[in-house]
Protein backbone atom coordinates (compact mmCIF):
# COMPACT_ATOMS: atom_id res chain seq x y z
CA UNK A 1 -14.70 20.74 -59.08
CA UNK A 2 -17.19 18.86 -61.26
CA UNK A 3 -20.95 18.97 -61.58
CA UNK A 4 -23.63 16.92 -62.74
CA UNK A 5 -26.60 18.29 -64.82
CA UNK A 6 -29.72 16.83 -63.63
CA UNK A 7 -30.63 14.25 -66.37
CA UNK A 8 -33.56 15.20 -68.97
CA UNK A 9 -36.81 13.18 -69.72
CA UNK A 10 -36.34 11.13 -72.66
CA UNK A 11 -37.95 12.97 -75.88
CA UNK A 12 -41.44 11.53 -76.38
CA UNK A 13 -40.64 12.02 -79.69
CA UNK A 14 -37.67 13.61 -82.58
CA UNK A 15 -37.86 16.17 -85.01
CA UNK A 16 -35.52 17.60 -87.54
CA UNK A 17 -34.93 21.36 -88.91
CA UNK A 18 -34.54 21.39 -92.57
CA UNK A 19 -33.41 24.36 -94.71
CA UNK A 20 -33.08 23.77 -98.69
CA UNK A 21 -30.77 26.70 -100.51
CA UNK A 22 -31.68 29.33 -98.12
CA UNK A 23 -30.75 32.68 -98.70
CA UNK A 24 -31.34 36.16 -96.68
CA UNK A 25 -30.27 39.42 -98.06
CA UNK A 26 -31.53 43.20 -96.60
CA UNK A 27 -31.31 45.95 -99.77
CA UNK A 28 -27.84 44.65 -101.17
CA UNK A 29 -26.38 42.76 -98.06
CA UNK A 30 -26.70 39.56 -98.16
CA UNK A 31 -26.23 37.72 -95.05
CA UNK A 32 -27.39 34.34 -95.53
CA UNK A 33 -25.96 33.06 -98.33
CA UNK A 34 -27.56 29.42 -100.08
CA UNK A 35 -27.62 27.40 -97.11
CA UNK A 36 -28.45 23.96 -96.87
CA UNK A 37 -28.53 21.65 -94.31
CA UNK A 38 -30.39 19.00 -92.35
CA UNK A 39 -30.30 18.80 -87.96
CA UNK A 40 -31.73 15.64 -85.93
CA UNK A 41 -31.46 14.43 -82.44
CA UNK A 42 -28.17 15.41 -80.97
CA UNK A 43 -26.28 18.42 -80.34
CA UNK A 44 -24.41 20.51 -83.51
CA UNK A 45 -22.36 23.56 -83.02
CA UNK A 46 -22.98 26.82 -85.56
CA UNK A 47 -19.75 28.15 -85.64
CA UNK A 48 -18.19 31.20 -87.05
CA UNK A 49 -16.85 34.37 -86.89
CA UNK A 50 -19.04 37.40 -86.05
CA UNK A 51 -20.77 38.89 -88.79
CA UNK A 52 -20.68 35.29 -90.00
CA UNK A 53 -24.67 34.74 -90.51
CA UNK A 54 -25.33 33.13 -87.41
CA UNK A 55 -27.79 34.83 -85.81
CA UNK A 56 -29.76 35.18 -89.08
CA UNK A 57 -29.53 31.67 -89.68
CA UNK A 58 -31.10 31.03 -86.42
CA UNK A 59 -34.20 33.32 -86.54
CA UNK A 60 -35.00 31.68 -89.66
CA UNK A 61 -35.12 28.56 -88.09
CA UNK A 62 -37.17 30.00 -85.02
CA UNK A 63 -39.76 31.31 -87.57
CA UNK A 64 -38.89 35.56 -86.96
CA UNK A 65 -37.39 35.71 -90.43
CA UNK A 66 -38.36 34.81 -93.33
CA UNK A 67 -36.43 33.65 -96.35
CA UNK A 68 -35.45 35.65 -99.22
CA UNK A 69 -35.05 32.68 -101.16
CA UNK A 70 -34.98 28.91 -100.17
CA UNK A 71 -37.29 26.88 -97.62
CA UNK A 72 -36.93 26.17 -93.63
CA UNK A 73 -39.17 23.54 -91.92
CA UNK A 74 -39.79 21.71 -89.01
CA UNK A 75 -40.59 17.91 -89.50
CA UNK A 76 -41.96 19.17 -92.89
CA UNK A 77 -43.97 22.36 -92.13
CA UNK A 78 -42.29 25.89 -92.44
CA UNK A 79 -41.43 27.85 -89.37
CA UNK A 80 -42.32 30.80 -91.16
CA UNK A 81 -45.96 32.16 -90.07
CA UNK A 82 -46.57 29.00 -88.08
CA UNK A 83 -46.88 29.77 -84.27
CA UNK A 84 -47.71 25.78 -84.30
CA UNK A 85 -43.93 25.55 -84.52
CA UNK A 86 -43.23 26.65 -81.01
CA UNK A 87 -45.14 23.64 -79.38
CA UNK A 88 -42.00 21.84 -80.19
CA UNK A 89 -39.11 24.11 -80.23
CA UNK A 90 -37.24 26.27 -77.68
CA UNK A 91 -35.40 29.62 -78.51
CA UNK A 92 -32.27 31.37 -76.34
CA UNK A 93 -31.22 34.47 -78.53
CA UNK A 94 -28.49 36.37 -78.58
CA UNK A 95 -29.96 39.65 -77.33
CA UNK A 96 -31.33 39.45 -73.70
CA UNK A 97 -35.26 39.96 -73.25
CA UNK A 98 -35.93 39.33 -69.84
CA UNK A 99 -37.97 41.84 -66.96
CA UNK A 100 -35.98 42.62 -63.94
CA UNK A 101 -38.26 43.28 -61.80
CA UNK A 102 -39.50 39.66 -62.15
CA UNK A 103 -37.71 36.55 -60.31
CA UNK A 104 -36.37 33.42 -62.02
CA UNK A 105 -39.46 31.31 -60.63
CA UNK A 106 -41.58 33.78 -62.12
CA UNK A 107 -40.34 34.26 -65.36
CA UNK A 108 -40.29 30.92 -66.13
CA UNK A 109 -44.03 30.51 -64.76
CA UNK A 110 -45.04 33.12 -67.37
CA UNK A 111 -43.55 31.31 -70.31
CA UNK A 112 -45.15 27.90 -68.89
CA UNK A 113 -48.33 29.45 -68.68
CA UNK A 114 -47.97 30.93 -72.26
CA UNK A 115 -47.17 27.31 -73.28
CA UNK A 116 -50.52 26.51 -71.66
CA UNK A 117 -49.49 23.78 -69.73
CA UNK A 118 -51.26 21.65 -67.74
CA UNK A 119 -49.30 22.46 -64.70
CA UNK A 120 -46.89 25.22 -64.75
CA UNK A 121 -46.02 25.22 -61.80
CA UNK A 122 -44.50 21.66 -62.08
CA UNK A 123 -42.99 22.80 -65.00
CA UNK A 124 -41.46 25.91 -64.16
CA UNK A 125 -39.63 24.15 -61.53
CA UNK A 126 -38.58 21.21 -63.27
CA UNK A 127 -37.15 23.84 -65.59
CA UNK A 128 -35.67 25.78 -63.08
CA UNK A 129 -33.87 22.50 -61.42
CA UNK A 130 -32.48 21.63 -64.60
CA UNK A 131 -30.31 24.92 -64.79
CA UNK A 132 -29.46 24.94 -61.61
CA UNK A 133 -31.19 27.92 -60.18
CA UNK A 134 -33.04 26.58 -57.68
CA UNK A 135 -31.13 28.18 -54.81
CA UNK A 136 -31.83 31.53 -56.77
CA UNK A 137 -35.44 31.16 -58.42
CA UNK A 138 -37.00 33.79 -56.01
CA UNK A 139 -34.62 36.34 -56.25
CA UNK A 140 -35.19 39.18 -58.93
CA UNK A 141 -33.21 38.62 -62.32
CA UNK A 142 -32.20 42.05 -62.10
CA UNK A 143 -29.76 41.16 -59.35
CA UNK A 144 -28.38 38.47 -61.08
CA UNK A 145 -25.19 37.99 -63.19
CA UNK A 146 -24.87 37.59 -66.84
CA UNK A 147 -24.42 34.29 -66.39
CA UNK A 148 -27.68 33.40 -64.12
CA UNK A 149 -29.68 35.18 -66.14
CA UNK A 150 -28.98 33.27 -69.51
CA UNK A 151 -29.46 30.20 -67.07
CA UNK A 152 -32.91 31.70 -66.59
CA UNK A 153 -33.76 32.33 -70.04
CA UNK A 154 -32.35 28.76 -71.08
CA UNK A 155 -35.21 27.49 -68.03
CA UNK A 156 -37.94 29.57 -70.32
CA UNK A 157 -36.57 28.21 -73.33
CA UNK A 158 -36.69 24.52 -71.92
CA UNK A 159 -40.40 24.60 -69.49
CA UNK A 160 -42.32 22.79 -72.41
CA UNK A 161 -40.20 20.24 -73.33
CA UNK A 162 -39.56 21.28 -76.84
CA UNK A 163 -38.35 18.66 -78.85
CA UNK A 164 -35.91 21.37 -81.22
CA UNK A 165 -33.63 23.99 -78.80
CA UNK A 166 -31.78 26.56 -80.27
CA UNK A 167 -29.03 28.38 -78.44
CA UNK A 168 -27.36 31.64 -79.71
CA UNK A 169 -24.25 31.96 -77.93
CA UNK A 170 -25.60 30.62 -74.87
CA UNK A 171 -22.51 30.24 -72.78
CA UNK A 172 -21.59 34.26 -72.57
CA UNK A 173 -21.53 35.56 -69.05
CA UNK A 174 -20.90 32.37 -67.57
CA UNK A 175 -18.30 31.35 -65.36
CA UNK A 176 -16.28 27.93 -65.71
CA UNK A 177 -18.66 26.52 -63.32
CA UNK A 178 -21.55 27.30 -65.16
CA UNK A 179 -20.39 26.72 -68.59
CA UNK A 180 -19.40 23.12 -67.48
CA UNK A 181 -22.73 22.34 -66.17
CA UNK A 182 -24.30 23.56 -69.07
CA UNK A 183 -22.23 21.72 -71.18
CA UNK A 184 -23.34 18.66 -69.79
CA UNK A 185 -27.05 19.81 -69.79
CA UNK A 186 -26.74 20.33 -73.70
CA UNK A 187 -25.29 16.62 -73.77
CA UNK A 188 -27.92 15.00 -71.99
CA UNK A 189 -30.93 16.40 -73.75
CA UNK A 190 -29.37 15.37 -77.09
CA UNK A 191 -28.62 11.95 -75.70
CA UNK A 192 -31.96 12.12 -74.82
CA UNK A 193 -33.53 12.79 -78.58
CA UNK A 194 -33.44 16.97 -78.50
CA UNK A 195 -32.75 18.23 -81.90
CA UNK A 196 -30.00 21.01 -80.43
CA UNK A 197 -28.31 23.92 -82.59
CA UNK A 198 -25.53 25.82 -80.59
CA UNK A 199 -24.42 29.03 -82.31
CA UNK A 200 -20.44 30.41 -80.89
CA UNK A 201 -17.76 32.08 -82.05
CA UNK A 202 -15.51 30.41 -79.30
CA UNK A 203 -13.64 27.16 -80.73
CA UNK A 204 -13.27 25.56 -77.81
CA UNK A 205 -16.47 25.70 -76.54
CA UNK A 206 -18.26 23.89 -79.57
CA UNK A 207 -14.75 21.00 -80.01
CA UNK A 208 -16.21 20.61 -76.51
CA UNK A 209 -19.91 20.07 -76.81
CA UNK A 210 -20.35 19.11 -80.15
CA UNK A 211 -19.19 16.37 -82.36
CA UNK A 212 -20.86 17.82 -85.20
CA UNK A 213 -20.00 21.48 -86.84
CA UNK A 214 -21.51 23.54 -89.13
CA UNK A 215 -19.14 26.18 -89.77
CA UNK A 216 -20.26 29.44 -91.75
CA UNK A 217 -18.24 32.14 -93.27
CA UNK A 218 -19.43 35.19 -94.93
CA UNK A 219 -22.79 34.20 -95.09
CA UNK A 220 -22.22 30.94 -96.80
CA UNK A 221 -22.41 27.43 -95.25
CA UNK A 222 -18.26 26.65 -95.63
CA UNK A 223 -18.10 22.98 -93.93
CA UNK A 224 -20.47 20.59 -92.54
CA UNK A 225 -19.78 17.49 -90.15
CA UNK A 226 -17.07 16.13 -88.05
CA UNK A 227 -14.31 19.23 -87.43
CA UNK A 228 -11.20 16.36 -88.03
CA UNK A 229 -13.03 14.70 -90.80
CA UNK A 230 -13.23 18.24 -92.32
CA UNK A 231 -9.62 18.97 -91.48
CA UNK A 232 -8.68 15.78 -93.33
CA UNK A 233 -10.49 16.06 -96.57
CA UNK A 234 -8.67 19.66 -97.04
CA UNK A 235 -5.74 17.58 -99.13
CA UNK A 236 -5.00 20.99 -100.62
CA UNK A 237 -4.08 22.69 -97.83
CA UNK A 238 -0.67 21.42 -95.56
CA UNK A 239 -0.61 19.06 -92.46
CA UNK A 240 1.77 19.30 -89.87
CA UNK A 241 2.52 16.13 -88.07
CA UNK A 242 5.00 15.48 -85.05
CA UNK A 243 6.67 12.51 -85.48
CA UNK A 244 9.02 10.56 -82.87
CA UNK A 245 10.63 7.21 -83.84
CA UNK A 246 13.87 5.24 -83.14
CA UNK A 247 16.20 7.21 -85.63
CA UNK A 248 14.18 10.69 -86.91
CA UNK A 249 17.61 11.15 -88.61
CA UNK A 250 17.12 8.50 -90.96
CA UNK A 251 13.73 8.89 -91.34
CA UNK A 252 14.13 12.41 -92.38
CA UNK A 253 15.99 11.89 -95.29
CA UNK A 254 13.52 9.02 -96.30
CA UNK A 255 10.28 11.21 -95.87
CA UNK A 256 11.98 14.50 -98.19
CA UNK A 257 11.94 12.68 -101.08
CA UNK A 258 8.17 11.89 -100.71
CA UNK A 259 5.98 13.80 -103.04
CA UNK A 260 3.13 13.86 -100.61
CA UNK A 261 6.34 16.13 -97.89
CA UNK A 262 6.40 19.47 -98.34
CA UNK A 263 8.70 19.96 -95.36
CA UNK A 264 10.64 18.11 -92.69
CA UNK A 265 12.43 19.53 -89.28
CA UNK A 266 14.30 17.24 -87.00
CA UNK A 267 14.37 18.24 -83.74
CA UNK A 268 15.31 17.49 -80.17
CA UNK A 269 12.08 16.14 -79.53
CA UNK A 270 12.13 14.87 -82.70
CA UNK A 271 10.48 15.59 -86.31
CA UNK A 272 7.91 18.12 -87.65
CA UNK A 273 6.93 16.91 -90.89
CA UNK A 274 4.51 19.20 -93.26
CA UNK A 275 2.22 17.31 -95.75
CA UNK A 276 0.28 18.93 -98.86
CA UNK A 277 -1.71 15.02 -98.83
CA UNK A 278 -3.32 13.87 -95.40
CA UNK A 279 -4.06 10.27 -96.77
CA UNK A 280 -1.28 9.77 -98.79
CA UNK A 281 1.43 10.94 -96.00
CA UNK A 282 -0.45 8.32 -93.55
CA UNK A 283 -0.04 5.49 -96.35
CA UNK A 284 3.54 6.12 -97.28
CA UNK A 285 4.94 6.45 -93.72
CA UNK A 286 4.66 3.53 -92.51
CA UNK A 287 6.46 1.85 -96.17
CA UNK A 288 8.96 4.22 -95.60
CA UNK A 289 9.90 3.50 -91.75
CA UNK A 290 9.41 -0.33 -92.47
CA UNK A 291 11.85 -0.22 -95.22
CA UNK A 292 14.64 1.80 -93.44
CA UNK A 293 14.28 -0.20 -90.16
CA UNK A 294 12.73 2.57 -88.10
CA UNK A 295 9.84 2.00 -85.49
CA UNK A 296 7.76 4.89 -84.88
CA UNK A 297 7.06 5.51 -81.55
CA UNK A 298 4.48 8.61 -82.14
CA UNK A 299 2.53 10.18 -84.78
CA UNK A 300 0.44 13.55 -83.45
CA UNK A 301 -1.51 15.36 -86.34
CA UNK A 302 -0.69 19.07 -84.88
CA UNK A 303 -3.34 20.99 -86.35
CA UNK A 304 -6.45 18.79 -86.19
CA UNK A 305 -7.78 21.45 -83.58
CA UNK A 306 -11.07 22.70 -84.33
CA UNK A 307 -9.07 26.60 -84.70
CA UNK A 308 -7.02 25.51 -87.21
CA UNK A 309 -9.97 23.97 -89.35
CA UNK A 310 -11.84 27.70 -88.56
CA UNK A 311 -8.50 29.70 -89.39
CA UNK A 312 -7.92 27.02 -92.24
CA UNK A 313 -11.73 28.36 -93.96
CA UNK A 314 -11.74 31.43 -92.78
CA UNK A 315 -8.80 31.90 -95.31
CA UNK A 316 -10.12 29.80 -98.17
C-alpha cells in the first residue's frame, strides 16, 4: 500500500541554522561537544546513538538552551532569548506535551492562534490535512495512539509555515503506514525550500529520508555529509566488496598480491575481497582483470550501508 503526502506550499522564502564551535556542558558533563555546522533548504538526518547529544543539540537550535560556549543563529540572529525566532521555525521534541482532553482540531487551533494568524482556522486545517488527521481532528488526543498523536504535534509544529522544522525522533509510535507518509511529507517540504533537521537513532529511517547526515558521537560532531561519501573517505578502515567475474579463480590470485587487499575469499557465488584503500582498490581492479583476461560481471561495495558507517564511528 502506498500513500501520497499532500504537497506543501512552496517556501516564500529560505533560511539556514548556523552553529560555530558550540559546546554544552552541565557541572562536569559535557554533552555538546564543539559543534559546528551549517543547515539550508532540504532535509538532514541527526543521527546517533542515545546519549549521543541529540536532543541538546536541538534545543539549542530551538532557542531553550543556551550555549556554554560557541554561537547558534538563525539567518544571522541567535535563537537564544529571541522569541522572534519562532515566526520562522517549527519544533517536534522528543518528550510529548500535548492536553488530552483537547482534540487534534483544537490543539492545533491553539498553536495557530498563538502564532497570531490571520486565520487559524484555515490554518489549523491545512495543518491538520497535511498529516493526515483529518478523519481524526475532532476526536480527543487522549484516545489516540502514539503514533497520531506525534502526527498532531507535527500539525502544531507545521500551522505557521515555518520556514526551519526540527524533528526529534519524530517517527516513534508510528506504524509503517504512517512512517511512510511522513517520510514523504518531510521530502516535500524540503523540496519545497524548508530548512529540516531530523534527529533518530534508527539507521534506516534517516538512509531513507535523508541524503545528508550529521552523525554525532559522544557529544562531538563525528561526520558530516553524504553517509557513502563518508564511508569512502574512511581509507583507514577495511572495505568489503563482492566481486563476480568470468574466472574469480584467477582473479584471486591477481588481487592478493595487491597492497591496497587485505583479504580475498572465493566463493560459490563468487569473491569477497577486503580493502584497507577504497580508491585505490577501485583503480587497480580493473588493471588487474584487464591484464589477466577476466571481465567482471559485478562489483557490490558490502558495507556502504548507513549502519556500517554508524558502527564504523561509533568505534573510532
Amino acid at each position: 500500500m502506498t500513500t501520497t503526502a499532500p504537497a506543501a506550499a512552496p517556501a516564500t522564502a529560505t533560511s539556514t541554522l548556523d552553529l560555530a564551535g558550540v559546546s554544552r556542558w552541565y557541572g562536569n558533563v559535557v554533552a555538546v561537544n564543539d559543534v559546528s555546522m551549517s543547515l539550508g533548504p532540504g532535509v538532514t538526518g541527526l543521527l546517533g546513538p542515545n546519549g549521543a547529544g541529540k536532543t541538546t543539540l536541538l534545543h539549542m537550535m530551538a532557542g531553550f538552551l543556551a550555549p556554554s560556549r560557541g554561537a547558534v543563529t538563525l539567518d544571522g540572529r541567535s535563537t537564544w532569548r529571541n522569541p522572534a525566532v519562532y515566526r520562522r521555525l517549527g519544533l517536534v521534541s522528543e518528550r510529548e506535551a500535548v492536553y488530552g482532553f483537547l482534540t487534534a482540531y483544537e490543539f492545533v487551533l491553539a498553536t495557530a492562534k498563538l502564532h497570531k494568524l490571520p486565520d487559524p482556522q484555515a490554518a489549523a486545517r491545512r495543518a491538520v490535512a497535511l498529516v493526515e488527521l483529518e478523519g481524526a481532528q475532532d476526536r480527543r488526543i487522549g484516545t489516540y495512539s502514539k503514533g497520531m498523536r506525534q502526527r498532531a504535534r507535527v500539525a502544531a509544529a507545521l500551522v505557521h509555515d515555518p520556514q526551519v522544522l526540527l524533528l526529534d525522533e519524530p517517527f516513534n509510535g508510528m506504524d509503517p503506514r504512517q512512517r511512510l507518509h511522513m517520510m514523504e511529507l518531510l521530502h516535500s517540504l524540503g523540496d519545497a525550500g524548508r530548512t529540516i533537521l531530523f534527529s533518530s537513532h534508527i539507521l534506516e529511517e534517516v538512509e531513507q529520508v535523508s541524503g545528508t547526515v550529521q552523525v554525532m558521537v559522544a557529544g562531538r560532531l563525528a561526520a558530516s555529509g553524504d553517509f557513502r561519501t563518508i564511508r569512502r573517505l574512511m581509507t583507514n578502515r577495511p572495505h568489503v566488496f563482492a566481486i563476480r567475474s568470468t574466472d574469480d579463480r584467477a582473479l584471486a590470485v591477481a588481487l592478493m598480491a595487491e597492497p591496497s587487499v587485505t583479504g580475498v575469499e572465493l566463493g560459490r557465488d563468487g569473491l569477497t575481497v577486503r580493502a584497507g584503500d577504497y580508491g585505490a582498490f577501485t583503480r587497480v581492479l580493473p588493471k588487474v582483470a584487464l591484464a589477466r583476461g577476466v571481465r567482471v560481471r559485478q562489483l557490490i561495495p558490502e558495507d556502504e550501508s548507513l549502519e556500517s558507517v554508524f558502527s564504523y564511528l561509533v568505534e573510532a
